[in-house]
Structures are given as C-alpha cells and as structure tokens.
PDB file of N, CA and C in Angstrom:
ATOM      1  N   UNK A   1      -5.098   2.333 -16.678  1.00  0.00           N
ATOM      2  CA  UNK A   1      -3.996   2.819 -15.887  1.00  0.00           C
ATOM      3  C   UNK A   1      -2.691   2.481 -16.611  1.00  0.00           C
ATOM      4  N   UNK A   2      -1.610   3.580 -16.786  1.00  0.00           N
ATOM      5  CA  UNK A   2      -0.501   3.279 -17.570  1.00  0.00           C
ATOM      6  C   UNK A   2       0.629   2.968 -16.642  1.00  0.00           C
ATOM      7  N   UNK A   3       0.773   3.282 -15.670  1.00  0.00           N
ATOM      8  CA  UNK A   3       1.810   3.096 -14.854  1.00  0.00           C
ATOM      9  C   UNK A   3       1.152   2.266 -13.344  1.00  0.00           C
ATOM     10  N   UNK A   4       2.390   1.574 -13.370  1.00  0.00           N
ATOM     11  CA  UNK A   4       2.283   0.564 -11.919  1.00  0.00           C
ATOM     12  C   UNK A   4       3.093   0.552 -11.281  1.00  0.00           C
ATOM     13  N   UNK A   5       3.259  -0.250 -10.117  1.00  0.00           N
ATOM     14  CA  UNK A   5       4.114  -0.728  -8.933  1.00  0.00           C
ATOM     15  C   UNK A   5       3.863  -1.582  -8.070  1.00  0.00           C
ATOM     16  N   UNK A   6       4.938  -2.347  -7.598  1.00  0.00           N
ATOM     17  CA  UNK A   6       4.086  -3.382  -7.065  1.00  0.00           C
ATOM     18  C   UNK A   6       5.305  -3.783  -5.616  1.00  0.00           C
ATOM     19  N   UNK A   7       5.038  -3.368  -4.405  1.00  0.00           N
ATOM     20  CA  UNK A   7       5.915  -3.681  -3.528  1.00  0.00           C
ATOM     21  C   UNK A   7       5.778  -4.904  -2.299  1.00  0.00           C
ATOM     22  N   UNK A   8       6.611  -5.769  -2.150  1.00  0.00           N
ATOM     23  CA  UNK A   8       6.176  -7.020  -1.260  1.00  0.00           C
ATOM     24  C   UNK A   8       7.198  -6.838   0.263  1.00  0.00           C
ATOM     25  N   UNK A   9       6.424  -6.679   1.315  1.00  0.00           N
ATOM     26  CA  UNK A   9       7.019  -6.816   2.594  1.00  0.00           C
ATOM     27  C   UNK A   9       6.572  -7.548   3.469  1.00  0.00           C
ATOM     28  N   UNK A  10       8.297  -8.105   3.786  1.00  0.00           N
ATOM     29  CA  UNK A  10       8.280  -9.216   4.342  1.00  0.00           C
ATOM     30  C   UNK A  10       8.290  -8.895   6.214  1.00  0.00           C
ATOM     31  N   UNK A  11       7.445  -9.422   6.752  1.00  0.00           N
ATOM     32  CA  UNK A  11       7.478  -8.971   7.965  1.00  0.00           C
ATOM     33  C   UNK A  11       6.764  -9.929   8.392  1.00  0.00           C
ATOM     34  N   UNK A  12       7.229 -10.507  10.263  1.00  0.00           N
ATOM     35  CA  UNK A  12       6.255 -10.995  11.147  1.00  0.00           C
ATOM     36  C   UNK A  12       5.367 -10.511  11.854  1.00  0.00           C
ATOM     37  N   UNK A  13       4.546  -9.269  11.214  1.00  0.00           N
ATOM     38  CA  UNK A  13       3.855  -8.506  11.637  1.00  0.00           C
ATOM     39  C   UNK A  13       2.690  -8.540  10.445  1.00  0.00           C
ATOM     40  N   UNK A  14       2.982  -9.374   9.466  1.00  0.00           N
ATOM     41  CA  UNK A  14       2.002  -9.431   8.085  1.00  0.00           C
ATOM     42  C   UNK A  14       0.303  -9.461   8.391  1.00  0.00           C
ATOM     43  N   UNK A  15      -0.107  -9.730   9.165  1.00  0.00           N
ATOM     44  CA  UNK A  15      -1.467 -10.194   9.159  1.00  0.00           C
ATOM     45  C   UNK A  15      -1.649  -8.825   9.958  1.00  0.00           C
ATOM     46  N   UNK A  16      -1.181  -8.175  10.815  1.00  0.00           N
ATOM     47  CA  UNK A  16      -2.076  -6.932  11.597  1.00  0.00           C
ATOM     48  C   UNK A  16      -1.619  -5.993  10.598  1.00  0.00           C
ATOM     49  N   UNK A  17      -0.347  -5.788   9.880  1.00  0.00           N
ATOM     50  CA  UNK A  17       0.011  -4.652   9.297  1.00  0.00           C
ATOM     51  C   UNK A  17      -1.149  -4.729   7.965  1.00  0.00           C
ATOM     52  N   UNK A  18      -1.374  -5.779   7.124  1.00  0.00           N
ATOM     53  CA  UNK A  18      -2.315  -4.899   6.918  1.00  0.00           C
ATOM     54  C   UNK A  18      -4.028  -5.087   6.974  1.00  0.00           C
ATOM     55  N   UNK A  19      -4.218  -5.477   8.145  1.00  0.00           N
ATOM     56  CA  UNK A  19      -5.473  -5.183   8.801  1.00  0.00           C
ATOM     57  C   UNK A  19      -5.404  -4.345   9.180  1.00  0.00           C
ATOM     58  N   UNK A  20      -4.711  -3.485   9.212  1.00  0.00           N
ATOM     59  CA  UNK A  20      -4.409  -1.793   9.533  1.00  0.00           C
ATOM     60  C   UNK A  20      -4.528  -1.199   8.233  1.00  0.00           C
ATOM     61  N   UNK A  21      -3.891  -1.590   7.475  1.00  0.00           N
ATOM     62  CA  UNK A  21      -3.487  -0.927   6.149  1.00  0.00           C
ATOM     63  C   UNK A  21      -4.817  -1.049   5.347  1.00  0.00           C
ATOM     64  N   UNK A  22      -5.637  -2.267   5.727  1.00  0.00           N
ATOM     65  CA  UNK A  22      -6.488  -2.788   4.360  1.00  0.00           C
ATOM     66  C   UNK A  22      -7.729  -1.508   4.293  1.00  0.00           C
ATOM     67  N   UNK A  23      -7.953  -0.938   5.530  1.00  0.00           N
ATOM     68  CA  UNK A  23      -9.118   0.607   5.326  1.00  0.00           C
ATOM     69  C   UNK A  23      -8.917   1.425   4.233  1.00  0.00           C
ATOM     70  N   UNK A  24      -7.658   1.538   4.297  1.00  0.00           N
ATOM     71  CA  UNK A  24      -7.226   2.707   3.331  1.00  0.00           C
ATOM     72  C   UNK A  24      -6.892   2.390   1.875  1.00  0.00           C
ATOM     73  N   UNK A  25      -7.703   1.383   1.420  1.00  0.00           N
ATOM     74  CA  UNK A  25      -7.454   0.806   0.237  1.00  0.00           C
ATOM     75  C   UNK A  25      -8.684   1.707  -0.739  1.00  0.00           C
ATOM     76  N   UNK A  26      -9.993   1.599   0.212  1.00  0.00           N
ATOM     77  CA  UNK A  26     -10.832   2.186  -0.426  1.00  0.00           C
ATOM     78  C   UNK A  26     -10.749   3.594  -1.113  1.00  0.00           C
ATOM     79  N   UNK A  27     -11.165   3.747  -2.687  1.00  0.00           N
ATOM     80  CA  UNK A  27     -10.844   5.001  -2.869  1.00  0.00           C
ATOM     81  C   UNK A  27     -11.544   5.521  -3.260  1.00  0.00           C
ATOM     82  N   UNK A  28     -11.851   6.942  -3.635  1.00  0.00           N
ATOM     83  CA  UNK A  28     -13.242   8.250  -4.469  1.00  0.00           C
ATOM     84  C   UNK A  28     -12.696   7.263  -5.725  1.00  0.00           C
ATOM     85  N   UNK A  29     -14.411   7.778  -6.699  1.00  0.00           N
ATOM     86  CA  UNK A  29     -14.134   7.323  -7.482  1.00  0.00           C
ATOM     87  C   UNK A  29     -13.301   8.386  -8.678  1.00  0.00           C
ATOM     88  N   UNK A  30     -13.215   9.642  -8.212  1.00  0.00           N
ATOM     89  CA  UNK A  30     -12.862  10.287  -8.975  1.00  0.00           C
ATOM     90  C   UNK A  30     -11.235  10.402  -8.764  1.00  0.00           C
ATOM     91  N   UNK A  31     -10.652   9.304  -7.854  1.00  0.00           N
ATOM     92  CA  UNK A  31      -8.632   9.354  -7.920  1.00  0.00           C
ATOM     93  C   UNK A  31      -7.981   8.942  -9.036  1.00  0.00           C
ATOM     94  N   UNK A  32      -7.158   9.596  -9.380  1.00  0.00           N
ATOM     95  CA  UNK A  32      -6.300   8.745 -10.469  1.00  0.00           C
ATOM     96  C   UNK A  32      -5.531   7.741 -10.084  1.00  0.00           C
ATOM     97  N   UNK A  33      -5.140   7.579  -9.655  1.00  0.00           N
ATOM     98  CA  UNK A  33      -4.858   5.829  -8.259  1.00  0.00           C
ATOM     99  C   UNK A  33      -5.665   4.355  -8.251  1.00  0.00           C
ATOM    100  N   UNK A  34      -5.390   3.962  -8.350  1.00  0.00           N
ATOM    101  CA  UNK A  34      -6.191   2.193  -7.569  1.00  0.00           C
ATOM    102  C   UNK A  34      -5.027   1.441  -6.610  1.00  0.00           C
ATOM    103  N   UNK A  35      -5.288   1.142  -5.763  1.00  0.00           N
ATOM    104  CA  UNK A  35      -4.754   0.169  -4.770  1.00  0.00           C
ATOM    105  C   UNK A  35      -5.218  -0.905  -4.402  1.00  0.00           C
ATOM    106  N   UNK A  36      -4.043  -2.194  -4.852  1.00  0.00           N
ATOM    107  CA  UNK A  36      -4.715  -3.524  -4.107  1.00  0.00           C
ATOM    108  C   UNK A  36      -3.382  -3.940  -3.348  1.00  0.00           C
ATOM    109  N   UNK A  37      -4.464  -4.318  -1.972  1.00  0.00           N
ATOM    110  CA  UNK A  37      -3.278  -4.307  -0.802  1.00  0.00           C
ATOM    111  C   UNK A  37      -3.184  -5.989  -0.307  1.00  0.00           C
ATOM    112  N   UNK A  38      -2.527  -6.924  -0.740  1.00  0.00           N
ATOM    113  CA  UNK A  38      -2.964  -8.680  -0.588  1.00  0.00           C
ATOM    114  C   UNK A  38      -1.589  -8.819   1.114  1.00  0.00           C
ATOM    115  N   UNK A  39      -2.113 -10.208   1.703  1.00  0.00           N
ATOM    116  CA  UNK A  39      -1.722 -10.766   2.633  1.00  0.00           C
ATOM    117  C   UNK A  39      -1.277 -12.146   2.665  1.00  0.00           C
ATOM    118  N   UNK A  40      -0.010 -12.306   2.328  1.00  0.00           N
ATOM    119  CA  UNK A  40       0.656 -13.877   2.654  1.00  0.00           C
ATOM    120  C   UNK A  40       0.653 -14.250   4.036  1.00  0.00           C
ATOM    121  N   UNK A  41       1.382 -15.401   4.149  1.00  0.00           N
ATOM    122  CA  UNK A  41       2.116 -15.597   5.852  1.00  0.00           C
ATOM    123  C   UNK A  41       2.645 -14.527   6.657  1.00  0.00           C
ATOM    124  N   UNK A  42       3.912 -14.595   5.536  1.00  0.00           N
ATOM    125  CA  UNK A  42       4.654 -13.264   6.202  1.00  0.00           C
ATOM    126  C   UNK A  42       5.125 -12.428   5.494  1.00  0.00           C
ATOM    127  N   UNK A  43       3.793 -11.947   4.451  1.00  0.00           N
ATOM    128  CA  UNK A  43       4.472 -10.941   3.396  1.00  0.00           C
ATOM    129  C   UNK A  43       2.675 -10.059   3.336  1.00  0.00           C
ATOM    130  N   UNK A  44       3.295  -8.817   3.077  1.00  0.00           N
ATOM    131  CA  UNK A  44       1.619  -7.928   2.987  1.00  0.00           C
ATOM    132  C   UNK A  44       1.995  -7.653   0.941  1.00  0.00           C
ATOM    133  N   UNK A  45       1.353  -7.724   0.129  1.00  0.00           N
ATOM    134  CA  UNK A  45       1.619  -7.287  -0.831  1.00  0.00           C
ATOM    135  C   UNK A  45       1.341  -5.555  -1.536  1.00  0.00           C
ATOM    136  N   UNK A  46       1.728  -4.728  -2.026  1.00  0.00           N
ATOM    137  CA  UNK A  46       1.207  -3.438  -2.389  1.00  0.00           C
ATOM    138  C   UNK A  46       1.002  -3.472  -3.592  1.00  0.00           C
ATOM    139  N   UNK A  47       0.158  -3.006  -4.328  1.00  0.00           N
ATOM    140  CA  UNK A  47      -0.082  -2.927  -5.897  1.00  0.00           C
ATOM    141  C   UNK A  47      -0.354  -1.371  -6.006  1.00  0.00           C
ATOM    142  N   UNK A  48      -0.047  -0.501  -6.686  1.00  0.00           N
ATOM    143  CA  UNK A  48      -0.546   0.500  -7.047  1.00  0.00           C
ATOM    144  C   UNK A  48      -0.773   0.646  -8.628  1.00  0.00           C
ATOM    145  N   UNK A  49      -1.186   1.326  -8.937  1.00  0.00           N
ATOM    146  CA  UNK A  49      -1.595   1.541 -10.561  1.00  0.00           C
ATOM    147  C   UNK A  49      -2.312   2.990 -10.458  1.00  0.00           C
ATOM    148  N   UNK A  50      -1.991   3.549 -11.265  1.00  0.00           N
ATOM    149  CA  UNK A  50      -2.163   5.198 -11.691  1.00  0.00           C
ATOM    150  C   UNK A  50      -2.432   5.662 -13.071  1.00  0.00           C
ATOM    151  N   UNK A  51      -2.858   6.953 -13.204  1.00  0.00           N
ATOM    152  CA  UNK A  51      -2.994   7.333 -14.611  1.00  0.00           C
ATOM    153  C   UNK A  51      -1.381   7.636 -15.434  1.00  0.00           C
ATOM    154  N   UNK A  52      -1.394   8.603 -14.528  1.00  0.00           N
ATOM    155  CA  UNK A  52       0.394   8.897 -14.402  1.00  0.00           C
ATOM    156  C   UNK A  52       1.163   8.997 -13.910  1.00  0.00           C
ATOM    157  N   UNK A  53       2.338   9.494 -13.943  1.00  0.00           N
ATOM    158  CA  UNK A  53       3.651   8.919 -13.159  1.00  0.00           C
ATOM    159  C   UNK A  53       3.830  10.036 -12.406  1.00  0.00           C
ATOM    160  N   UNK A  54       3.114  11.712 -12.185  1.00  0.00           N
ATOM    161  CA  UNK A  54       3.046  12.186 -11.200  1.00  0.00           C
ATOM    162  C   UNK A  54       1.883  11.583  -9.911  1.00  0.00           C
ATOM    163  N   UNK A  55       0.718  10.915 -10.443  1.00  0.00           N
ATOM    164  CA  UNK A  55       0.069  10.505  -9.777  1.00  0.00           C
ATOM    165  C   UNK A  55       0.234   9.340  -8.875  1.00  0.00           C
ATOM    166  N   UNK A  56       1.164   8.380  -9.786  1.00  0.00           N
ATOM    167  CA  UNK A  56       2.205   6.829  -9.021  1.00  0.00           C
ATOM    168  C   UNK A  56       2.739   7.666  -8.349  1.00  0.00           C
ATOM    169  N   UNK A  57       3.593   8.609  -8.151  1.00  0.00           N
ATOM    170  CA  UNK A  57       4.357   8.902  -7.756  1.00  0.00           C
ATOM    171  C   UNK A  57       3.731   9.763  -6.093  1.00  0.00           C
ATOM    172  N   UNK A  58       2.851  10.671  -6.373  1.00  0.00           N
ATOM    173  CA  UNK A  58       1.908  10.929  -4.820  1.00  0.00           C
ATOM    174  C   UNK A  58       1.240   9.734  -4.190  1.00  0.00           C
ATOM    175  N   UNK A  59       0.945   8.599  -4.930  1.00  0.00           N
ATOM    176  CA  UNK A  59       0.424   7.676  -4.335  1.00  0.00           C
ATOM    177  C   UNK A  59       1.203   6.819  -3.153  1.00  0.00           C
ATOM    178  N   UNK A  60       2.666   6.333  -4.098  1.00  0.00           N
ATOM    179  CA  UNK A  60       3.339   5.897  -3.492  1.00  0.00           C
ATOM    180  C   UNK A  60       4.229   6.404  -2.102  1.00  0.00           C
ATOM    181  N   UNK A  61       4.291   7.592  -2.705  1.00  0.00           N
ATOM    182  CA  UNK A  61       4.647   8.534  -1.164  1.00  0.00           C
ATOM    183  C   UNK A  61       4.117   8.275  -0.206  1.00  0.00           C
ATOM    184  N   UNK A  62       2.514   8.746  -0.246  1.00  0.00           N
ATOM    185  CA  UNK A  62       1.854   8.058   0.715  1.00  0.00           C
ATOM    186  C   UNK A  62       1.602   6.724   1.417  1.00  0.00           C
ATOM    187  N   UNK A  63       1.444   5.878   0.581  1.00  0.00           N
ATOM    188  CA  UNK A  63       1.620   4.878   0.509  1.00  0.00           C
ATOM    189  C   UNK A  63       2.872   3.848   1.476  1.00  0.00           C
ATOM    190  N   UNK A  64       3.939   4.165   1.109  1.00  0.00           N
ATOM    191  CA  UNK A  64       5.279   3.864   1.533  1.00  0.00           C
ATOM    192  C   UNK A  64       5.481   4.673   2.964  1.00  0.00           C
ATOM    193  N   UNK A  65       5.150   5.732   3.106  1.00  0.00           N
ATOM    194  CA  UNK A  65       4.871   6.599   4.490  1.00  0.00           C
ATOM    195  C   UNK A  65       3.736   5.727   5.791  1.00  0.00           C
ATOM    196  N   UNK A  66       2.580   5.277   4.639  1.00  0.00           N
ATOM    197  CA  UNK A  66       1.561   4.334   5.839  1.00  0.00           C
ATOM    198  C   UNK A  66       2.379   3.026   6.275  1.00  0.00           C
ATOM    199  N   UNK A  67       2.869   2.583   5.288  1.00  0.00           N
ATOM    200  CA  UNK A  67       2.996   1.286   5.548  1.00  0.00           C
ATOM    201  C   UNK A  67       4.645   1.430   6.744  1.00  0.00           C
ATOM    202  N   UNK A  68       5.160   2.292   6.291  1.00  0.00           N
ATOM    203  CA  UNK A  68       6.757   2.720   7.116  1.00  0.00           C
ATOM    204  C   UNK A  68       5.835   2.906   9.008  1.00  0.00           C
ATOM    205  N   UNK A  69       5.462   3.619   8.948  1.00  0.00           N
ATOM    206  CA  UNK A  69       4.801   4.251  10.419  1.00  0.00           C
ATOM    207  C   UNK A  69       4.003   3.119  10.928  1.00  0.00           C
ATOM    208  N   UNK A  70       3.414   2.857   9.970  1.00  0.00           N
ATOM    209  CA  UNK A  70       2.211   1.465  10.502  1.00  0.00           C
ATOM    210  C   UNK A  70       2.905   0.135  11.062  1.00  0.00           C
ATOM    211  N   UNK A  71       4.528   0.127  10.523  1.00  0.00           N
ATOM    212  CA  UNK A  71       5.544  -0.953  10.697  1.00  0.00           C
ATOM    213  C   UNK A  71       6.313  -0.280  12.004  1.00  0.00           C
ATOM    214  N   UNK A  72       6.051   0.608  12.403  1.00  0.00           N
ATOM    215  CA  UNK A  72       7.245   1.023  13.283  1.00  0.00           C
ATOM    216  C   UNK A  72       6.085   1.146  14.685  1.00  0.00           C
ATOM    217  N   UNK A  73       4.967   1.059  14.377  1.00  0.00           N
ATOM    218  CA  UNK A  73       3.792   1.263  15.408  1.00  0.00           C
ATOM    219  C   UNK A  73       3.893  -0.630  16.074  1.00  0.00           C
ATOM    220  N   UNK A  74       3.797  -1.154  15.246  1.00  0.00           N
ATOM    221  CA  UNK A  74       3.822  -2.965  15.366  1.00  0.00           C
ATOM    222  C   UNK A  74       4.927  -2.880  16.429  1.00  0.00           C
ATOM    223  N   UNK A  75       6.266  -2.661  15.945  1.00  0.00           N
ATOM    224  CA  UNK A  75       7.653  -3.113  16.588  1.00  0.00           C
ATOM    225  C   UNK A  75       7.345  -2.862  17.983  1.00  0.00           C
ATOM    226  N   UNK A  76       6.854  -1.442  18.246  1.00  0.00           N
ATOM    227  CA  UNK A  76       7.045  -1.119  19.656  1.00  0.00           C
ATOM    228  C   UNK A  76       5.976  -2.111  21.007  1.00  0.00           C
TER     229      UNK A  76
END
C-alpha cells in the first residue's frame, strides 16, 4: 500500500463509537483499501492505507462520513 492516513478522535463516546465502527473494518479481499480501527480511553484511532490516492481518497470519504453520523447518533 503506497498511500496512508491516520486519524485520532477524541471523544467520551470512545468505547461504543467504535464498537459500532469496529464491523465495518472487515474487508473483500479484492479492495484496494485496508482499515485498522484501534480504541484508547477516550480516543478511537483510524488507519487507512490504500493502493492509491483515488482509492485513500473513496475510502476516507466513507470513512469520515461513518464515523461523523456514528458520532452524532451517540450525542443524541
């Protein structure tokens, strides 16, 4: 994988957000993508890694979209 990213959020919601999140880690084996999704106290970690930087780039969309909605589902 040539391209990465790696995003850390800090939230008191860390342990359900991503026990929510951690399903969708699993991937075909045929994606150009890998995701590792880790859990601090109060931080969920995101890792992505891709072939390429159109592919980082759909990943993270998605990606940043689950974790946005999945954070706004907690608050309420």
């Amino acid at each position: 994988m040539n391209h990465a990213a790696c995003f850390v959020f800090e939230t008191p919601f860390a342990a359900k957000l991503y026990e929510v999140l951690a399903p969708e880690t699993v991937s075909d084996p045929g994606e150009k993508s890998n995701v590792r999704l880790t859990c601090g106290d109060s931080s969920v970690t995101l890792q992505v890694e891709a072939e390429d930087a159109a592919s980082l780039r759909a990943s993270l969309n998605m990606w940043l979209r689950l974790v946005n909605v999945s954070h706004e589902v907690l608050e309420l």
